[in-house]
N, C-alpha and C. Protein backbone atom coordinates (compact mmCIF):
# COMPACT_ATOMS: atom_id res chain seq x y z
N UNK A 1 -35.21 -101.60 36.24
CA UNK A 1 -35.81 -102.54 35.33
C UNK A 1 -36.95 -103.24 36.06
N UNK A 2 -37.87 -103.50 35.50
CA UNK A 2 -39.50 -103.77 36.33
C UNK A 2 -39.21 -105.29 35.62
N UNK A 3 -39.72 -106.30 36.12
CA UNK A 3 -40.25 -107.57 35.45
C UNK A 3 -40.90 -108.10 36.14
N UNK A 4 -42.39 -108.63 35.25
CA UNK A 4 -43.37 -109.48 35.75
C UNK A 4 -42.96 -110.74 36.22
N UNK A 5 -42.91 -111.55 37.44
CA UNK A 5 -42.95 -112.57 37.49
C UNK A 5 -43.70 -113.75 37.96
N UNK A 6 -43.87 -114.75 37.57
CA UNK A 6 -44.74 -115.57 37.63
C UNK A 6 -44.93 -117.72 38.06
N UNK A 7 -44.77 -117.29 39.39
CA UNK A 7 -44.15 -119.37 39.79
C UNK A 7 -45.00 -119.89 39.26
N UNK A 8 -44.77 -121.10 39.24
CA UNK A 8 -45.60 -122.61 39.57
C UNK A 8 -44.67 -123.43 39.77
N UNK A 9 -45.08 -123.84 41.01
CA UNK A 9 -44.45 -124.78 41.54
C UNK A 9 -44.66 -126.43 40.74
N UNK A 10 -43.57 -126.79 41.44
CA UNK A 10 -43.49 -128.37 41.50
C UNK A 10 -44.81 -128.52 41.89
N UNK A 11 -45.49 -130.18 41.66
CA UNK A 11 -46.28 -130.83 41.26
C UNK A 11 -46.55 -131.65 42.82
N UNK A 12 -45.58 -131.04 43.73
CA UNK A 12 -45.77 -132.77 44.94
C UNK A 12 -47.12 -132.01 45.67
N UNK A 13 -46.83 -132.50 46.38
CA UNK A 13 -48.17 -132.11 47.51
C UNK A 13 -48.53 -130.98 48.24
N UNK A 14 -48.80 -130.23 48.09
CA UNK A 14 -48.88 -128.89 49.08
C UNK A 14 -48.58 -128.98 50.80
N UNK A 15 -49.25 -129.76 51.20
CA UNK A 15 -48.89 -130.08 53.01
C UNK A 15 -47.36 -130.57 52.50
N UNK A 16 -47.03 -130.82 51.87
CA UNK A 16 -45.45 -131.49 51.83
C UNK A 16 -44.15 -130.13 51.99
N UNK A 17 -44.91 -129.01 51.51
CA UNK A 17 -43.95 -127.54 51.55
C UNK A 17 -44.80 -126.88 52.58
N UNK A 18 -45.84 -127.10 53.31
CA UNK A 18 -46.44 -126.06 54.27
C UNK A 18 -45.43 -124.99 54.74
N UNK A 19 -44.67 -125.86 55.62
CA UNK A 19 -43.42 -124.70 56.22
C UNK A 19 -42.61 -124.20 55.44
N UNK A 20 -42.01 -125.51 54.34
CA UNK A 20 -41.60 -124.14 53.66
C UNK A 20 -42.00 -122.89 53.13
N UNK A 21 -43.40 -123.17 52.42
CA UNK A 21 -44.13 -121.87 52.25
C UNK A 21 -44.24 -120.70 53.31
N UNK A 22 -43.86 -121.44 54.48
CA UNK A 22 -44.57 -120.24 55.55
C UNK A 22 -43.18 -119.64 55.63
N UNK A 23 -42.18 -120.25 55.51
CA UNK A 23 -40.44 -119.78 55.12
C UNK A 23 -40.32 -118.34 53.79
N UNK A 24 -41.05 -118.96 52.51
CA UNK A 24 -40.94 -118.04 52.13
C UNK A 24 -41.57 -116.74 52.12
N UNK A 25 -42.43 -116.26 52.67
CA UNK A 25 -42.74 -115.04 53.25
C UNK A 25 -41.81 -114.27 54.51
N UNK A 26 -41.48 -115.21 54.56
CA UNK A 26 -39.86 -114.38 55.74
C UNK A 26 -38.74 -113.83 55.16
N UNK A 27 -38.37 -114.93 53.69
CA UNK A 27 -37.96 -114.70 52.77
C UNK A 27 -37.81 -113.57 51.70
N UNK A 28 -39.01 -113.17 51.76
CA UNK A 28 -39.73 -112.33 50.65
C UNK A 28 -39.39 -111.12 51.10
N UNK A 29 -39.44 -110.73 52.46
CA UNK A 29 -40.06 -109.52 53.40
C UNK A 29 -38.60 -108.98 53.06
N UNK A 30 -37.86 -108.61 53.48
CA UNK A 30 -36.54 -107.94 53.16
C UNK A 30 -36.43 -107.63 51.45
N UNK A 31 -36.42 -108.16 50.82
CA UNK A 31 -37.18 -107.67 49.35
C UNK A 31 -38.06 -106.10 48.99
N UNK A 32 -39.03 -107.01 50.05
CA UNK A 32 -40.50 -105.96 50.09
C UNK A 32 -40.03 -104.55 50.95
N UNK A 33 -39.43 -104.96 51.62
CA UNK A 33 -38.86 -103.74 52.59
C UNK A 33 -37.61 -102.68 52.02
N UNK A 34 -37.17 -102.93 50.86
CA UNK A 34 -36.21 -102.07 50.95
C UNK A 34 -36.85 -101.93 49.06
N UNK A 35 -37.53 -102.32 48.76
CA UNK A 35 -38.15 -101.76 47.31
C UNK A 35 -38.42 -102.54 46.22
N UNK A 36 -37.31 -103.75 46.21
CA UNK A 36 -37.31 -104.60 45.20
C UNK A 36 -38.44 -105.32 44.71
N UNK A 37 -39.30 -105.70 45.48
CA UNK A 37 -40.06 -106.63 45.19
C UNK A 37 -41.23 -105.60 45.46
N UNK A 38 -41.71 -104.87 44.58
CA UNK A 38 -43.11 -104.35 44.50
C UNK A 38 -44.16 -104.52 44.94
N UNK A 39 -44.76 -105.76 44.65
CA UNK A 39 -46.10 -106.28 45.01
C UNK A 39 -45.86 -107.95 44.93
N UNK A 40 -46.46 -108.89 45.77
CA UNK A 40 -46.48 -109.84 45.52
C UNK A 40 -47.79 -110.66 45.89
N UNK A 41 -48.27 -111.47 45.26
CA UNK A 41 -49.56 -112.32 45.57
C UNK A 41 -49.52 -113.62 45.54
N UNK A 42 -50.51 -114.47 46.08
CA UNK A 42 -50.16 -115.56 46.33
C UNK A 42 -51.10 -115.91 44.86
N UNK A 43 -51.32 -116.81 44.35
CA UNK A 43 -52.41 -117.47 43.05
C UNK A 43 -53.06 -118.62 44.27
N UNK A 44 -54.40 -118.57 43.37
CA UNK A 44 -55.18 -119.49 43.65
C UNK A 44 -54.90 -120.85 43.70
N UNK A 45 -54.75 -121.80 44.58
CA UNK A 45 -53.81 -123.04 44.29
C UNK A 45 -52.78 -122.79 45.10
N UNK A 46 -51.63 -122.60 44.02
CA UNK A 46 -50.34 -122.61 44.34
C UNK A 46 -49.96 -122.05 43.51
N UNK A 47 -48.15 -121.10 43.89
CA UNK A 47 -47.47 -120.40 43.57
C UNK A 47 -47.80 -118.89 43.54
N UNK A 48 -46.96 -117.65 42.90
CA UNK A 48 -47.47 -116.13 43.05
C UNK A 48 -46.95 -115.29 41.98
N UNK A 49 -47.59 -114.51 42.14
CA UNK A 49 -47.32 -113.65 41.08
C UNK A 49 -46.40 -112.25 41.51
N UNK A 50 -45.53 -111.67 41.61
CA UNK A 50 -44.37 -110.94 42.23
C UNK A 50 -44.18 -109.54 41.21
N UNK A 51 -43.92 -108.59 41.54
CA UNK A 51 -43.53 -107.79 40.21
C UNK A 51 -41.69 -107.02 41.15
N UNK A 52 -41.00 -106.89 40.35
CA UNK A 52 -39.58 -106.87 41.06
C UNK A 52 -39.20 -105.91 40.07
N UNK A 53 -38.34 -104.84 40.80
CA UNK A 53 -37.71 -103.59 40.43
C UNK A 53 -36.60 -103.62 40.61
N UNK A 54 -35.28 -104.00 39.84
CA UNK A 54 -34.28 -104.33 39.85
C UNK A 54 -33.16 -103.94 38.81
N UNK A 55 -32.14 -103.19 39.41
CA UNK A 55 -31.06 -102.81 38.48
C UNK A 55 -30.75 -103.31 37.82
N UNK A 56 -30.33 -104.82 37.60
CA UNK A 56 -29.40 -105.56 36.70
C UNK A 56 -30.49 -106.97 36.66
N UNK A 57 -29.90 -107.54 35.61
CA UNK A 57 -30.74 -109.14 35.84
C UNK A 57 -29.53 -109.49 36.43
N UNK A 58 -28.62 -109.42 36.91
CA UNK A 58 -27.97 -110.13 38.20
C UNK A 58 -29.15 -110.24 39.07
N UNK A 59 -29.49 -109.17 39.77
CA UNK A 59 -30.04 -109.54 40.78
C UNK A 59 -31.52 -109.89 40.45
N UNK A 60 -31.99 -110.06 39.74
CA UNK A 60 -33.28 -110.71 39.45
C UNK A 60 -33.00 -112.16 39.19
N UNK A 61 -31.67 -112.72 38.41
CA UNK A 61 -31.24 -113.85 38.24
C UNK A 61 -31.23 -114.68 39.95
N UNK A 62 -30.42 -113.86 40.98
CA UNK A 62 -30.04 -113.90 41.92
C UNK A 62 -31.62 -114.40 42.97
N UNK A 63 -32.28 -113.68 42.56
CA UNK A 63 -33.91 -113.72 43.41
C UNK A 63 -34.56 -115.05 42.63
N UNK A 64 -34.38 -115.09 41.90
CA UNK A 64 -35.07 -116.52 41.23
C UNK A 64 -34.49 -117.12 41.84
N UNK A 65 -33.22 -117.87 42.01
CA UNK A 65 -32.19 -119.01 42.48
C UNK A 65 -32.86 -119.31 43.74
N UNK A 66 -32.48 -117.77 44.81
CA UNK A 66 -32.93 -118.17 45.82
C UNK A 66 -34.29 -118.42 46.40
N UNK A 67 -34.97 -118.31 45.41
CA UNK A 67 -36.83 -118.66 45.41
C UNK A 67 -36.91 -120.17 45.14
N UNK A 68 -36.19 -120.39 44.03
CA UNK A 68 -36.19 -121.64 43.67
C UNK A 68 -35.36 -122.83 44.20
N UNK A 69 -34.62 -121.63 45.27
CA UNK A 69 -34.00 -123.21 46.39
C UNK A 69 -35.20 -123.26 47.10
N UNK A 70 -35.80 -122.21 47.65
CA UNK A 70 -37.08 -122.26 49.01
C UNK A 70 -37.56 -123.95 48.29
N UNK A 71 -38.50 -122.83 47.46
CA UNK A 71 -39.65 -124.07 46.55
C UNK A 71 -39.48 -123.78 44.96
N UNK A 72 -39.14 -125.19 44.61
CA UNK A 72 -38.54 -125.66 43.31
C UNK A 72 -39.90 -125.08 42.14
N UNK A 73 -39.71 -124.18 41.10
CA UNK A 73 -40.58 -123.92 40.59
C UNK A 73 -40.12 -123.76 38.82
N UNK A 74 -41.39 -123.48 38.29
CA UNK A 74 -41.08 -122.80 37.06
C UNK A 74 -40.96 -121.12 37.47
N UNK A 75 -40.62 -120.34 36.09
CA UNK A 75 -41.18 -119.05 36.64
C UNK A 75 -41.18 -118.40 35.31
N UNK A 76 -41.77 -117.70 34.64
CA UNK A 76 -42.55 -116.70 33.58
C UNK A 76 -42.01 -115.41 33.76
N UNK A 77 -41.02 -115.22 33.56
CA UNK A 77 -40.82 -113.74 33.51
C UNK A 77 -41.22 -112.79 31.99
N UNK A 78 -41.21 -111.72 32.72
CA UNK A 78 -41.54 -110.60 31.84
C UNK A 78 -41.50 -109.40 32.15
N UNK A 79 -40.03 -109.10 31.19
CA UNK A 79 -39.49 -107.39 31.47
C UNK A 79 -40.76 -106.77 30.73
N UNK A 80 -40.95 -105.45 31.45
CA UNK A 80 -42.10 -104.81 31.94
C UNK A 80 -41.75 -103.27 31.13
N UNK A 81 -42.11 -102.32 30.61
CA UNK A 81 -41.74 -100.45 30.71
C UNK A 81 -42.65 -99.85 31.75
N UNK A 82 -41.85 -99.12 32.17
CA UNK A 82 -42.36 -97.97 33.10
C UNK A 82 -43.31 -96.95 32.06
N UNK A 83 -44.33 -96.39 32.98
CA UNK A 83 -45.38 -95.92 32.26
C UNK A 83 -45.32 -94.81 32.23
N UNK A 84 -44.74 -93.85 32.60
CA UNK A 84 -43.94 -92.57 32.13
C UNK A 84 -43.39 -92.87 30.85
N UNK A 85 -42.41 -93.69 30.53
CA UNK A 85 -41.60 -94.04 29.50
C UNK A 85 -42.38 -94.48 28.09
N UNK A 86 -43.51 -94.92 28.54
CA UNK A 86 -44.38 -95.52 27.57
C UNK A 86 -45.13 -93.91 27.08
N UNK A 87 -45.77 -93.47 27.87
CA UNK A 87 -46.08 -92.18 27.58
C UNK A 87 -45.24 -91.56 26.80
N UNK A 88 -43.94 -91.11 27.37
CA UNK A 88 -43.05 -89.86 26.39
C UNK A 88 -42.95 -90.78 24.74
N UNK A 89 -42.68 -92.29 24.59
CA UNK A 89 -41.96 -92.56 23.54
C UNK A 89 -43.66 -92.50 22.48
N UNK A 90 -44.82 -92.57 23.04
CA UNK A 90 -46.28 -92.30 22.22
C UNK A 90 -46.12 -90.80 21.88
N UNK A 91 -45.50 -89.86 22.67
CA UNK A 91 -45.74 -88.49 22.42
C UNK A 91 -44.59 -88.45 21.28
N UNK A 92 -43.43 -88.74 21.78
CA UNK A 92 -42.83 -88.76 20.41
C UNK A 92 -42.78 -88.87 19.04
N UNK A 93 -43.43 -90.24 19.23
CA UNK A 93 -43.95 -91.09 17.62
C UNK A 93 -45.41 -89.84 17.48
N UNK A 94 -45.71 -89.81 18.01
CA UNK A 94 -46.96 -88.60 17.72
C UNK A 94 -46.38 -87.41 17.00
N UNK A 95 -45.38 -86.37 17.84
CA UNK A 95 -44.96 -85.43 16.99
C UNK A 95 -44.63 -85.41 15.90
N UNK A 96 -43.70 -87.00 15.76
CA UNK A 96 -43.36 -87.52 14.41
C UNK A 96 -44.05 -87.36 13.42
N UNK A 97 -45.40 -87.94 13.70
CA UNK A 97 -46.04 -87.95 12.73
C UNK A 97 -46.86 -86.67 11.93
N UNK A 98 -46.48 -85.63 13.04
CA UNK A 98 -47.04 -84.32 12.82
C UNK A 98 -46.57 -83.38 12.21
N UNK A 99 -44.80 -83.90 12.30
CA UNK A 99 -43.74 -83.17 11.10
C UNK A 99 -43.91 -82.76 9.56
């Protein structure tokens, strides 16, 4: 299961989380390393944009929590289709229509 995701942080001060920020990229890396976490970017400002490949929303539930102990945020999700999948179900509805 793919889902877009999307922080914004809390409102306090940026020098006020420095380290923690520099925490969560230590954080992140074991994620990034074994597949889950696809791509991640930082946004202009503050907070990032992440895309996460994940079996269950357990563990996407699970990755929020512990993001949001690091640094307290909102977050925007959005389950995503794989683009193979998007392809076959257009070819489908296509034949359909060719019946």
């Amino acid at each position: 299961m793919l889902f877009l995701v999307i922080s914004t942080p809390r409102p306090e001060r940026p020098s006020e989380y420095a380290a923690t920020r520099q925490q969560f990229w230590h954080w992140i890396a074991p994620y990034q390393e074994n597949g889950v976490c696809k791509l991640i970017h930082p946004r202009v400002g503050r907070g990032a944009v992440a895309l996460f490949e994940v079996p269950d929303h357990g563990l996407l539930h699970r990755i929020l929590n512990e993001w949001a102990d690091l640094i307290p945020a909102h977050f925007e999700t959005y389950p995503l289709v794989d683009v193979g999948v998007t392809h076959a179900m257009l070819a489908d509805q296509v034949a359909k229509t060719k019946s």
